[in-house]
PDB file of N, CA and C in Angstrom:
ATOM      1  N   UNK A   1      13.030  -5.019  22.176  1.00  0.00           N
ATOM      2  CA  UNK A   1      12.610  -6.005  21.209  1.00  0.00           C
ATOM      3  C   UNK A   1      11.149  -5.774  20.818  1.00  0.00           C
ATOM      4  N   UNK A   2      10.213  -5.302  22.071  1.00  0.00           N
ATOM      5  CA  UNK A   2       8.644  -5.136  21.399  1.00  0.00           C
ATOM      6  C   UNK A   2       8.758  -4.054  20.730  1.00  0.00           C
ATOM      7  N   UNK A   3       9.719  -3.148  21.010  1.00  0.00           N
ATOM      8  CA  UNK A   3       9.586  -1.873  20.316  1.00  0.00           C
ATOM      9  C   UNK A   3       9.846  -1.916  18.600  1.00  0.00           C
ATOM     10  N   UNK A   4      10.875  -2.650  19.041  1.00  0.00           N
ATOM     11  CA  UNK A   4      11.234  -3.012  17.358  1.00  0.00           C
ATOM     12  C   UNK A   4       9.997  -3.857  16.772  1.00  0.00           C
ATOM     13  N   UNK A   5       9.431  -4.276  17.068  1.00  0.00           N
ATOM     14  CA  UNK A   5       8.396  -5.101  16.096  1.00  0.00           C
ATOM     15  C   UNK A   5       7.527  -4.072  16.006  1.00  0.00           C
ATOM     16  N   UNK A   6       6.568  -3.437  17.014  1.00  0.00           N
ATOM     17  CA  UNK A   6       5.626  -2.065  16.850  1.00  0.00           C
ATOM     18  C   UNK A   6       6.155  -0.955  16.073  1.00  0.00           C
ATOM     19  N   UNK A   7       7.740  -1.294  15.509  1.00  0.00           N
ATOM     20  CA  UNK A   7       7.837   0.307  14.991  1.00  0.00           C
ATOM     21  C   UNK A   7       8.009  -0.399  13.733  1.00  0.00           C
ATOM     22  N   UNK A   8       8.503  -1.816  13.477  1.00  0.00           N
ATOM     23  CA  UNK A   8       8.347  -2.142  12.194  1.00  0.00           C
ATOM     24  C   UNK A   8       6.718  -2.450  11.548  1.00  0.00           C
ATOM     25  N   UNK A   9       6.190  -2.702  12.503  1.00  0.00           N
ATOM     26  CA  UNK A   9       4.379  -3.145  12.348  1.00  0.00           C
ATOM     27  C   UNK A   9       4.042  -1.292  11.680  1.00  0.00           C
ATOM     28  N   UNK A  10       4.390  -0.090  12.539  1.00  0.00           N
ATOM     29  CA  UNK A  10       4.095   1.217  11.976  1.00  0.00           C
ATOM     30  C   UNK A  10       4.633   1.515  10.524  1.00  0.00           C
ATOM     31  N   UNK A  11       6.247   1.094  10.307  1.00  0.00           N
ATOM     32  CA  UNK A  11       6.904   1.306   8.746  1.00  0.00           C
ATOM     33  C   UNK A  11       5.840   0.914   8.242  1.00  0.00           C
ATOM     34  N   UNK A  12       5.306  -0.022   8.140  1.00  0.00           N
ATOM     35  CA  UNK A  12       4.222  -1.275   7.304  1.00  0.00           C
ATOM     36  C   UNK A  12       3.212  -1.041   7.183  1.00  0.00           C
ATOM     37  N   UNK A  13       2.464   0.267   8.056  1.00  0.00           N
ATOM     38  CA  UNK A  13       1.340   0.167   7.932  1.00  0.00           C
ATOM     39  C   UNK A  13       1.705   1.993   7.453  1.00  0.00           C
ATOM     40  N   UNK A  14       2.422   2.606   7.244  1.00  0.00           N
ATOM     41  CA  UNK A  14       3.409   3.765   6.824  1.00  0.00           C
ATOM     42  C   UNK A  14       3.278   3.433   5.186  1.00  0.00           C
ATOM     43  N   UNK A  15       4.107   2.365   5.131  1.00  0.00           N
ATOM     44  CA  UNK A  15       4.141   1.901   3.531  1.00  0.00           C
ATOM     45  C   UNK A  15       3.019   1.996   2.894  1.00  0.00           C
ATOM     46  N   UNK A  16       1.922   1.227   3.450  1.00  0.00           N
ATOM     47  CA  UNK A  16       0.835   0.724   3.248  1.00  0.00           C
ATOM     48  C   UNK A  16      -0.049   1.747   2.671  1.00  0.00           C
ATOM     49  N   UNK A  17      -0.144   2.787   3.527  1.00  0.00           N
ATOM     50  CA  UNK A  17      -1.030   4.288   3.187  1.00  0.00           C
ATOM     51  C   UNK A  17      -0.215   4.553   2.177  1.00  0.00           C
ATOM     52  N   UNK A  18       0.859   4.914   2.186  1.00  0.00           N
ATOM     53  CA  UNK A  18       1.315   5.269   1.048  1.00  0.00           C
ATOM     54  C   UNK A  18       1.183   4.891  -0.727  1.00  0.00           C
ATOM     55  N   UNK A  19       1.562   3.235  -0.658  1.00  0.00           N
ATOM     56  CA  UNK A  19       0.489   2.333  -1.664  1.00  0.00           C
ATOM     57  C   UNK A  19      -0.835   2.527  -2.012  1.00  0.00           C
ATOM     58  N   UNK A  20      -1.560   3.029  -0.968  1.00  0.00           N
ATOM     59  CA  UNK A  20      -2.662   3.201  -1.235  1.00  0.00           C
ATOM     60  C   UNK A  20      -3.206   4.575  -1.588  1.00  0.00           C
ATOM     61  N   UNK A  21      -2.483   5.470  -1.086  1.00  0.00           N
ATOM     62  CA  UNK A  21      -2.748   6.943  -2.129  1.00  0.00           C
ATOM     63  C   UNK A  21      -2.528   6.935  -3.357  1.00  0.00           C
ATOM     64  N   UNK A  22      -1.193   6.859  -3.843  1.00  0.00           N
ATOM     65  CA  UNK A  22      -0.611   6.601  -4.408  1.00  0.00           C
ATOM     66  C   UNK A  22      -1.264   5.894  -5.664  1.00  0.00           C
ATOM     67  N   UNK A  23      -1.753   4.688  -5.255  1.00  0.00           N
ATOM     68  CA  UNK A  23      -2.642   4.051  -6.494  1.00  0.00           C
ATOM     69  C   UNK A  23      -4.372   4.686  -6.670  1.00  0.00           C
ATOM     70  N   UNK A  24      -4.849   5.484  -5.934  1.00  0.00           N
ATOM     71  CA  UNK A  24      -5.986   6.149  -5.733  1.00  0.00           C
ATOM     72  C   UNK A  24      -6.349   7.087  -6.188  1.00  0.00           C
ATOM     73  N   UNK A  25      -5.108   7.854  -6.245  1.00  0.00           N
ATOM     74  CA  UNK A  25      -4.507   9.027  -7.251  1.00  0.00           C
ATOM     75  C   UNK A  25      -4.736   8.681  -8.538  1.00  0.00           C
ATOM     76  N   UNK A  26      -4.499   7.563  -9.086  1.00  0.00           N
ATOM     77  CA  UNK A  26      -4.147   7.242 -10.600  1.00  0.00           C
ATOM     78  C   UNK A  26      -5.444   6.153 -10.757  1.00  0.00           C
ATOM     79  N   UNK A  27      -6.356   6.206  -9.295  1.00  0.00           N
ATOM     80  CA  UNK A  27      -7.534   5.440 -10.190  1.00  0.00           C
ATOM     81  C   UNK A  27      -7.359   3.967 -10.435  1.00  0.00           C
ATOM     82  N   UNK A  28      -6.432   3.504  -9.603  1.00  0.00           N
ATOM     83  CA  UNK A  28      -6.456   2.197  -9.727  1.00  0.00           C
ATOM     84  C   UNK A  28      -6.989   1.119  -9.057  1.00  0.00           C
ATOM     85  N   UNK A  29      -8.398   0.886  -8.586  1.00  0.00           N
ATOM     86  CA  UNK A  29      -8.702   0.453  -7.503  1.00  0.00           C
ATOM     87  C   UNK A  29      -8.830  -1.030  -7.679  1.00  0.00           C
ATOM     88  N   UNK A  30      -8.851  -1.962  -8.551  1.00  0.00           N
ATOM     89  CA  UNK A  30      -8.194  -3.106  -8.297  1.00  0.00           C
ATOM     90  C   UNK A  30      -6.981  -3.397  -7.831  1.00  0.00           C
ATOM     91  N   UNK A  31      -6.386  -2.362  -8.146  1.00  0.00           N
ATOM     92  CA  UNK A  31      -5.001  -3.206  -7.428  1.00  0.00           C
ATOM     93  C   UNK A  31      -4.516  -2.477  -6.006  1.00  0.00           C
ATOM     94  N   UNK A  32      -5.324  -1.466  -5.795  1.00  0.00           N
ATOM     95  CA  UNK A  32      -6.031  -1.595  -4.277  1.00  0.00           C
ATOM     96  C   UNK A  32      -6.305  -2.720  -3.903  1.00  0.00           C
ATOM     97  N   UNK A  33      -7.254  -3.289  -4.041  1.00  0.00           N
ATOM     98  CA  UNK A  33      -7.698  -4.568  -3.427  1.00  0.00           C
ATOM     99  C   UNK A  33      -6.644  -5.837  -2.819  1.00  0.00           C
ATOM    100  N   UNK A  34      -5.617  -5.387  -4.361  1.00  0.00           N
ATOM    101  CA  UNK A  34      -4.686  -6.699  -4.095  1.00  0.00           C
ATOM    102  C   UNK A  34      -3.601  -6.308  -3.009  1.00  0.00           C
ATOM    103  N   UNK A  35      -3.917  -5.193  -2.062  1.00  0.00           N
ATOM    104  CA  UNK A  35      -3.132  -4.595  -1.436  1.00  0.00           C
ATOM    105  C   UNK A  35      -3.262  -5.568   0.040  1.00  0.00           C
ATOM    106  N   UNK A  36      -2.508  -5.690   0.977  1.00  0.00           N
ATOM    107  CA  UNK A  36      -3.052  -6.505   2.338  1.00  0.00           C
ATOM    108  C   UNK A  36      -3.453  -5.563   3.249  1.00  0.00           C
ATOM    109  N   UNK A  37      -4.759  -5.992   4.182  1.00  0.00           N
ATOM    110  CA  UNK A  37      -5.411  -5.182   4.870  1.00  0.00           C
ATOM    111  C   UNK A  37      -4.394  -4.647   5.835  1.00  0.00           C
ATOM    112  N   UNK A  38      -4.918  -3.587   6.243  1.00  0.00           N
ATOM    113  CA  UNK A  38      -4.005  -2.874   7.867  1.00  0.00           C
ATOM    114  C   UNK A  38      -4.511  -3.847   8.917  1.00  0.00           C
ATOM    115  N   UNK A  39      -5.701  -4.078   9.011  1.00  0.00           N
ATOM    116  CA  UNK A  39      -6.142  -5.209   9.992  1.00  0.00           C
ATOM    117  C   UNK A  39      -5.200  -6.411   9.864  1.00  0.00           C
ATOM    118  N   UNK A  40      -5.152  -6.780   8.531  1.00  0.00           N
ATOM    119  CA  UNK A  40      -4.159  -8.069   8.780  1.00  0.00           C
ATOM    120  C   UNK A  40      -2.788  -7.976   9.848  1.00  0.00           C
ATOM    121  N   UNK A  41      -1.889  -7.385   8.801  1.00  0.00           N
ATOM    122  CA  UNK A  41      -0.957  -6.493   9.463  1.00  0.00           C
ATOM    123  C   UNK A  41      -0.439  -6.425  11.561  1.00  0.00           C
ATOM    124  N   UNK A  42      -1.567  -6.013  11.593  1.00  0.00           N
ATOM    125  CA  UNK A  42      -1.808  -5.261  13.068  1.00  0.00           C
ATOM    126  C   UNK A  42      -2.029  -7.015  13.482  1.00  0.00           C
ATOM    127  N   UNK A  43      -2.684  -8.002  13.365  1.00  0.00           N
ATOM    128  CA  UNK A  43      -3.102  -9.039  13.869  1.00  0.00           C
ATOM    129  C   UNK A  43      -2.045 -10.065  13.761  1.00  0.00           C
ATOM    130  N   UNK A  44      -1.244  -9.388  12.151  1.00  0.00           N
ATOM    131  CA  UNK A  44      -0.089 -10.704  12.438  1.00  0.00           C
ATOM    132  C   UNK A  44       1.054 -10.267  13.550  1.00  0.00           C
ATOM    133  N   UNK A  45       0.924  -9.286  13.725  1.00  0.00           N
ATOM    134  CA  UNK A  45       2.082  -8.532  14.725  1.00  0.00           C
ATOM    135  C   UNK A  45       1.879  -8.570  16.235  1.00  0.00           C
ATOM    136  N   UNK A  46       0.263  -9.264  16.379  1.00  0.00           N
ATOM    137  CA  UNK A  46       0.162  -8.985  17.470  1.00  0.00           C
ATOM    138  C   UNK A  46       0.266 -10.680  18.260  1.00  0.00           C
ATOM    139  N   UNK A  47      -0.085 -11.739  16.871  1.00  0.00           N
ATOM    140  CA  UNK A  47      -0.356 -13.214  17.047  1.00  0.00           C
ATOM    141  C   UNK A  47       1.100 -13.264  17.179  1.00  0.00           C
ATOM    142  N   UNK A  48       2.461 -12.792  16.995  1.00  0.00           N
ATOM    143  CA  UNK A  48       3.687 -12.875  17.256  1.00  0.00           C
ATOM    144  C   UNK A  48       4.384 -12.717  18.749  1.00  0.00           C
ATOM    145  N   UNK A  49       3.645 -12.076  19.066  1.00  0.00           N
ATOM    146  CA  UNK A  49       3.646 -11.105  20.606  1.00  0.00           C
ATOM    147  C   UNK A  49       4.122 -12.728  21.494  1.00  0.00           C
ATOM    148  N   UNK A  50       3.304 -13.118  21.294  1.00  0.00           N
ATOM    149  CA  UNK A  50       3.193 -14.936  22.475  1.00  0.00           C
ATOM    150  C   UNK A  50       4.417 -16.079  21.979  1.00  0.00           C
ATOM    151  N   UNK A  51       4.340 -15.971  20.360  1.00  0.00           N
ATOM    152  CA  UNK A  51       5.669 -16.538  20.271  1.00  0.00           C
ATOM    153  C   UNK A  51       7.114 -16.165  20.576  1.00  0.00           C
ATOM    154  N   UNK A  52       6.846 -14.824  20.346  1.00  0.00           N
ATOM    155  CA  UNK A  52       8.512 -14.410  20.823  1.00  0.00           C
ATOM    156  C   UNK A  52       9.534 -14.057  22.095  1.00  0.00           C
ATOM    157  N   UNK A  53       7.678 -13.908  23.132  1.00  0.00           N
ATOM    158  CA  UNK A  53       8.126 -13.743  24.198  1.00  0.00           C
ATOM    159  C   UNK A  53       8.084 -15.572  24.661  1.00  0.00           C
ATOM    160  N   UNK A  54       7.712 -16.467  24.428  1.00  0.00           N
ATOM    161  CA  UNK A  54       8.197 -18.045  24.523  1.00  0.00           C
ATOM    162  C   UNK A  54       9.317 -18.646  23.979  1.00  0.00           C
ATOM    163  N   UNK A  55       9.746 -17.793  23.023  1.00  0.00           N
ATOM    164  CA  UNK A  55      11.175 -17.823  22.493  1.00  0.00           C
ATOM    165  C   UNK A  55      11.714 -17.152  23.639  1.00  0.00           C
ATOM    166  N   UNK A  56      12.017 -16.519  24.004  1.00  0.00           N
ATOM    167  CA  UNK A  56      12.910 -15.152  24.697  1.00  0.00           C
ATOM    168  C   UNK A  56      12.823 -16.038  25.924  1.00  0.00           C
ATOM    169  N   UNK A  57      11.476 -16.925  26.569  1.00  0.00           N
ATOM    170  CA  UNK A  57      11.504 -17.420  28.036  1.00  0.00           C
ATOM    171  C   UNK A  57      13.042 -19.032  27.693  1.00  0.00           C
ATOM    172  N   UNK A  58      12.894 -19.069  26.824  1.00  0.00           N
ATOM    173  CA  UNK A  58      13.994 -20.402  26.326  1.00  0.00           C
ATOM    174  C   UNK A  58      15.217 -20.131  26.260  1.00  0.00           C
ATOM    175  N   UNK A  59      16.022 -18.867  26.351  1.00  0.00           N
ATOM    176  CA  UNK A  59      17.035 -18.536  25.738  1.00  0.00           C
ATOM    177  C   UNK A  59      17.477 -18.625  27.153  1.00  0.00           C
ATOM    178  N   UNK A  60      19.230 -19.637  27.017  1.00  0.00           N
ATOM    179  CA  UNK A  60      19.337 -19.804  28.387  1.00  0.00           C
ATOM    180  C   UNK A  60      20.076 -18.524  28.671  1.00  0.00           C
ATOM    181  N   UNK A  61      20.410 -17.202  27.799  1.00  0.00           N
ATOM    182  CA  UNK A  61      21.273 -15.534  28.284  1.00  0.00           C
ATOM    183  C   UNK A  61      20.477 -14.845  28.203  1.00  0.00           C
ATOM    184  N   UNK A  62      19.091 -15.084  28.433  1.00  0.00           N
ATOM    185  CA  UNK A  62      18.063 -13.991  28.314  1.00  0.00           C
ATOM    186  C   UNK A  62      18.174 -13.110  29.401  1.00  0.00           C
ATOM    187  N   UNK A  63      19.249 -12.647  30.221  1.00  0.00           N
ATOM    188  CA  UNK A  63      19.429 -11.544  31.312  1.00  0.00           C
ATOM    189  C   UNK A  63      20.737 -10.830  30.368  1.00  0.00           C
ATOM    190  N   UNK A  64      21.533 -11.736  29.476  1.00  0.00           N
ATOM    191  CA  UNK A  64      22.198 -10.835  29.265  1.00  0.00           C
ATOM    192  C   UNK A  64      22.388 -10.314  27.456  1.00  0.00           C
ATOM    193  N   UNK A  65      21.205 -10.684  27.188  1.00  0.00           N
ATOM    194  CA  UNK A  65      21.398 -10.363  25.450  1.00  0.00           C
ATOM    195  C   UNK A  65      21.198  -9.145  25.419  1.00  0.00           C
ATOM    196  N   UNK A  66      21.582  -8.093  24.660  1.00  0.00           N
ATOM    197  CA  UNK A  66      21.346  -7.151  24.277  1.00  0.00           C
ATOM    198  C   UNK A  66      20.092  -6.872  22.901  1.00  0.00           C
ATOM    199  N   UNK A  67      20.216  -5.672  22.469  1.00  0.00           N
ATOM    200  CA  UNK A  67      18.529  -6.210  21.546  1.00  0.00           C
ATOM    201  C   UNK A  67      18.922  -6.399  20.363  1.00  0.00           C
ATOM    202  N   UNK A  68      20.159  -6.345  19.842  1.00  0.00           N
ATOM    203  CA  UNK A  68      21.118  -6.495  18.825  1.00  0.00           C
ATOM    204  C   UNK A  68      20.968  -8.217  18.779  1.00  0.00           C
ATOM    205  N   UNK A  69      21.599  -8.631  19.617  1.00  0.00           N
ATOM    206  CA  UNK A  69      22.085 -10.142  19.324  1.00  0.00           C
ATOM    207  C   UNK A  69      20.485 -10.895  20.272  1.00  0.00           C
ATOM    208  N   UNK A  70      19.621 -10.205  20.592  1.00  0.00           N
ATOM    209  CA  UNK A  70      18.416 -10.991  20.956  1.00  0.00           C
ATOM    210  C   UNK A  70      17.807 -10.603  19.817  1.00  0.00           C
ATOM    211  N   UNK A  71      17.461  -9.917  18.995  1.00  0.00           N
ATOM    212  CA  UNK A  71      17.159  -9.814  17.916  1.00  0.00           C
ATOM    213  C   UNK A  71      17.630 -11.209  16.461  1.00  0.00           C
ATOM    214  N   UNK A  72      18.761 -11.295  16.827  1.00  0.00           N
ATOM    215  CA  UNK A  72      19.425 -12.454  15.878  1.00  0.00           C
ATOM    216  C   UNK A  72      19.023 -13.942  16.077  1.00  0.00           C
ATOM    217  N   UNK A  73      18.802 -13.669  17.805  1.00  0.00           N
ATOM    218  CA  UNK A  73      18.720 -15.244  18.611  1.00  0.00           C
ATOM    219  C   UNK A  73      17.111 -15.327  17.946  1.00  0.00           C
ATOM    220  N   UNK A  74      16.308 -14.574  17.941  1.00  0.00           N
ATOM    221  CA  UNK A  74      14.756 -14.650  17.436  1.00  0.00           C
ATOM    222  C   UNK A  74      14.540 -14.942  16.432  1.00  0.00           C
ATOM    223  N   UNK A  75      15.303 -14.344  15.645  1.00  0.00           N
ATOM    224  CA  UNK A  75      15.237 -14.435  14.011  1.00  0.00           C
ATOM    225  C   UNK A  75      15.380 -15.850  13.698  1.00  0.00           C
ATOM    226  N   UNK A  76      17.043 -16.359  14.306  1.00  0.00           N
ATOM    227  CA  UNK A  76      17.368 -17.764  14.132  1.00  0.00           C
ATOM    228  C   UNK A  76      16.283 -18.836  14.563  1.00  0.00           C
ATOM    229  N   UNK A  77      15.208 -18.549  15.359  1.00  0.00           N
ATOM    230  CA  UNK A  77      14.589 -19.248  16.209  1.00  0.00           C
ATOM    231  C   UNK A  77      13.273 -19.691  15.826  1.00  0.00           C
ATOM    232  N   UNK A  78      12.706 -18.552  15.080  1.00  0.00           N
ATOM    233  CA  UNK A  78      11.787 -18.322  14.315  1.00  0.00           C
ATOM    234  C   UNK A  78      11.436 -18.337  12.838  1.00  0.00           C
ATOM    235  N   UNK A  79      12.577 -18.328  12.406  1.00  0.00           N
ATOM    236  CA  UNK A  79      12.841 -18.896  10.988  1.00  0.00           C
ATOM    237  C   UNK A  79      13.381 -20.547  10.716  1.00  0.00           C
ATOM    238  N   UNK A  80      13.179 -20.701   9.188  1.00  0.00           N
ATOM    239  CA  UNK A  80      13.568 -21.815   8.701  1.00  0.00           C
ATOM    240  C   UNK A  80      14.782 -21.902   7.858  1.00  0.00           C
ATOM    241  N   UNK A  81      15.617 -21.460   8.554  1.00  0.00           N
ATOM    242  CA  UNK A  81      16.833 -21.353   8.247  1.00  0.00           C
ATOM    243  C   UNK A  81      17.787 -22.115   8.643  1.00  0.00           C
ATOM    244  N   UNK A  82      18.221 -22.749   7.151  1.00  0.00           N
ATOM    245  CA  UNK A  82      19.205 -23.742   7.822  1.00  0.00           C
ATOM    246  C   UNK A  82      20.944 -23.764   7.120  1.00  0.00           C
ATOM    247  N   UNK A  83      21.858 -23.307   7.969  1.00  0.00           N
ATOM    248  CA  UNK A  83      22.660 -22.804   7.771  1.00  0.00           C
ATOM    249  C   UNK A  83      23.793 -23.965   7.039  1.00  0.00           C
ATOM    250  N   UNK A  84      24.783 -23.684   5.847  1.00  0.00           N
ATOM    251  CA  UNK A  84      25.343 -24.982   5.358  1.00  0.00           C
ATOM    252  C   UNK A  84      26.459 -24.692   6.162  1.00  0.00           C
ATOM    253  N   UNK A  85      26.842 -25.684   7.284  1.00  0.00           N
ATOM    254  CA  UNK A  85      28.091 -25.718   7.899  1.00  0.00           C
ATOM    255  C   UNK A  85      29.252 -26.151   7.376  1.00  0.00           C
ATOM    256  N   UNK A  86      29.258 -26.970   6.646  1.00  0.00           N
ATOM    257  CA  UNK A  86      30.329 -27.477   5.518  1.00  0.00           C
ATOM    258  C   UNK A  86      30.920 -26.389   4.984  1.00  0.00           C
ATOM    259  N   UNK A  87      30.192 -25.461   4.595  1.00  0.00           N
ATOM    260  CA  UNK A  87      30.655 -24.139   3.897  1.00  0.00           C
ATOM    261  C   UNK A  87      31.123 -23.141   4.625  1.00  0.00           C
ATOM    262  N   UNK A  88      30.125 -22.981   5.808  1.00  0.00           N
ATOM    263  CA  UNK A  88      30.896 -22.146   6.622  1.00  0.00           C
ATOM    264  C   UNK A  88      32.069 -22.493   7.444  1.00  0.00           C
ATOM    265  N   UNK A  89      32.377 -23.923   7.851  1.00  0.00           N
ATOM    266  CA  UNK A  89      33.690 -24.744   8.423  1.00  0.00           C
ATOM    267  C   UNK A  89      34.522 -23.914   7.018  1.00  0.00           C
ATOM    268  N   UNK A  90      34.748 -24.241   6.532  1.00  0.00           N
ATOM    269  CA  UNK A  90      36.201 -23.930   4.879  1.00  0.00           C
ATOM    270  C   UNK A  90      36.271 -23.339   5.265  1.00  0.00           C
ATOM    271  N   UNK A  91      35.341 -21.887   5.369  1.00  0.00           N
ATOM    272  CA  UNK A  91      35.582 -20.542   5.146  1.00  0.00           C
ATOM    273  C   UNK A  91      36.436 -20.079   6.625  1.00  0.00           C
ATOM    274  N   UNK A  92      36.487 -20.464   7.431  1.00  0.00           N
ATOM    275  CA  UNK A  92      37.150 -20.150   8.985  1.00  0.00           C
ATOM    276  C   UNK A  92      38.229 -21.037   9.350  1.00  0.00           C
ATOM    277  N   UNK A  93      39.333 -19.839   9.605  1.00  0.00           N
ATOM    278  CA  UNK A  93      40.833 -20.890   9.791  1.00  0.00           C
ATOM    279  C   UNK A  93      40.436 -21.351  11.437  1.00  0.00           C
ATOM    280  N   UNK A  94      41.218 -22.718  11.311  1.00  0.00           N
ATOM    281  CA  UNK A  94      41.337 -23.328  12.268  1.00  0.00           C
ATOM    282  C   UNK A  94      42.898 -22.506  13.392  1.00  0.00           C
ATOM    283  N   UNK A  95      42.105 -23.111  14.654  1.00  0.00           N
ATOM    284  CA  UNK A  95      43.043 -22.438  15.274  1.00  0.00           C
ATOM    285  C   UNK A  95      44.338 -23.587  15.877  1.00  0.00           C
ATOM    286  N   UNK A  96      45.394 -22.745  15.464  1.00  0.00           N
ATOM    287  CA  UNK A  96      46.614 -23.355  15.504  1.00  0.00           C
ATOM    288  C   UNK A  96      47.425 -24.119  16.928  1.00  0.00           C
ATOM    289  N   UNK A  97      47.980 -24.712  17.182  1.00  0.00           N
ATOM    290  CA  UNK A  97      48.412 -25.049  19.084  1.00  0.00           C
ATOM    291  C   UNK A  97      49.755 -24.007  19.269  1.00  0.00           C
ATOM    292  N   UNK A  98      49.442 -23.659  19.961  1.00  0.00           N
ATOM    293  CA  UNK A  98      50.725 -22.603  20.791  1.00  0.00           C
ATOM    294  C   UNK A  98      51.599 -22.937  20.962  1.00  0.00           C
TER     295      UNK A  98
END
């Protein structure tokens, strides 16, 4: 799970250089500016570090999640996502008596 955030924090800061040649090349240095720092970046990834491992101490299968579905449990946990159950009830048959 830390790995996955440090290698997505690297895509990002990957992207980032890239944006920034890229527009440097062609002389565009205002919109350089409007670019977000690598410092930011690196600091929001790192101010995450404490929340997710306080998420992860809450999860009552945290011995047995894998990084697939602890990945999902975080996401859900950490976001403001609120799922319409009404919609998702329709969509799933009920199960029948034997």
């Amino acid at each position: 799970m830390w790995v996955n955030k440090f290698n997505s924090l690297n895509e990002e800061l990957e992207k980032l250089a890239r944006q920034q040649a890229e527009l440097a090349s062609q002389h565009k240095w205002t919109e350089i500016k409007k670019l977000p720092h690598a410092d930011d970046l690196i600091v929001k990834t790192w101010n995450a570090l404490p929340v997710t491992y306080s998420t992860l101490q809450r999860t009552n299968l945290r011995s047995r999640l894998t990084d697939e579905s602890l990945n999902a449990c975080m996401k859900l946990n950490l976001t403001a996502y609120q799922p319409d159950y009404k919609a998702i009830s329709k969509t799933m048959q009920s199960q029948k008596s034997h």
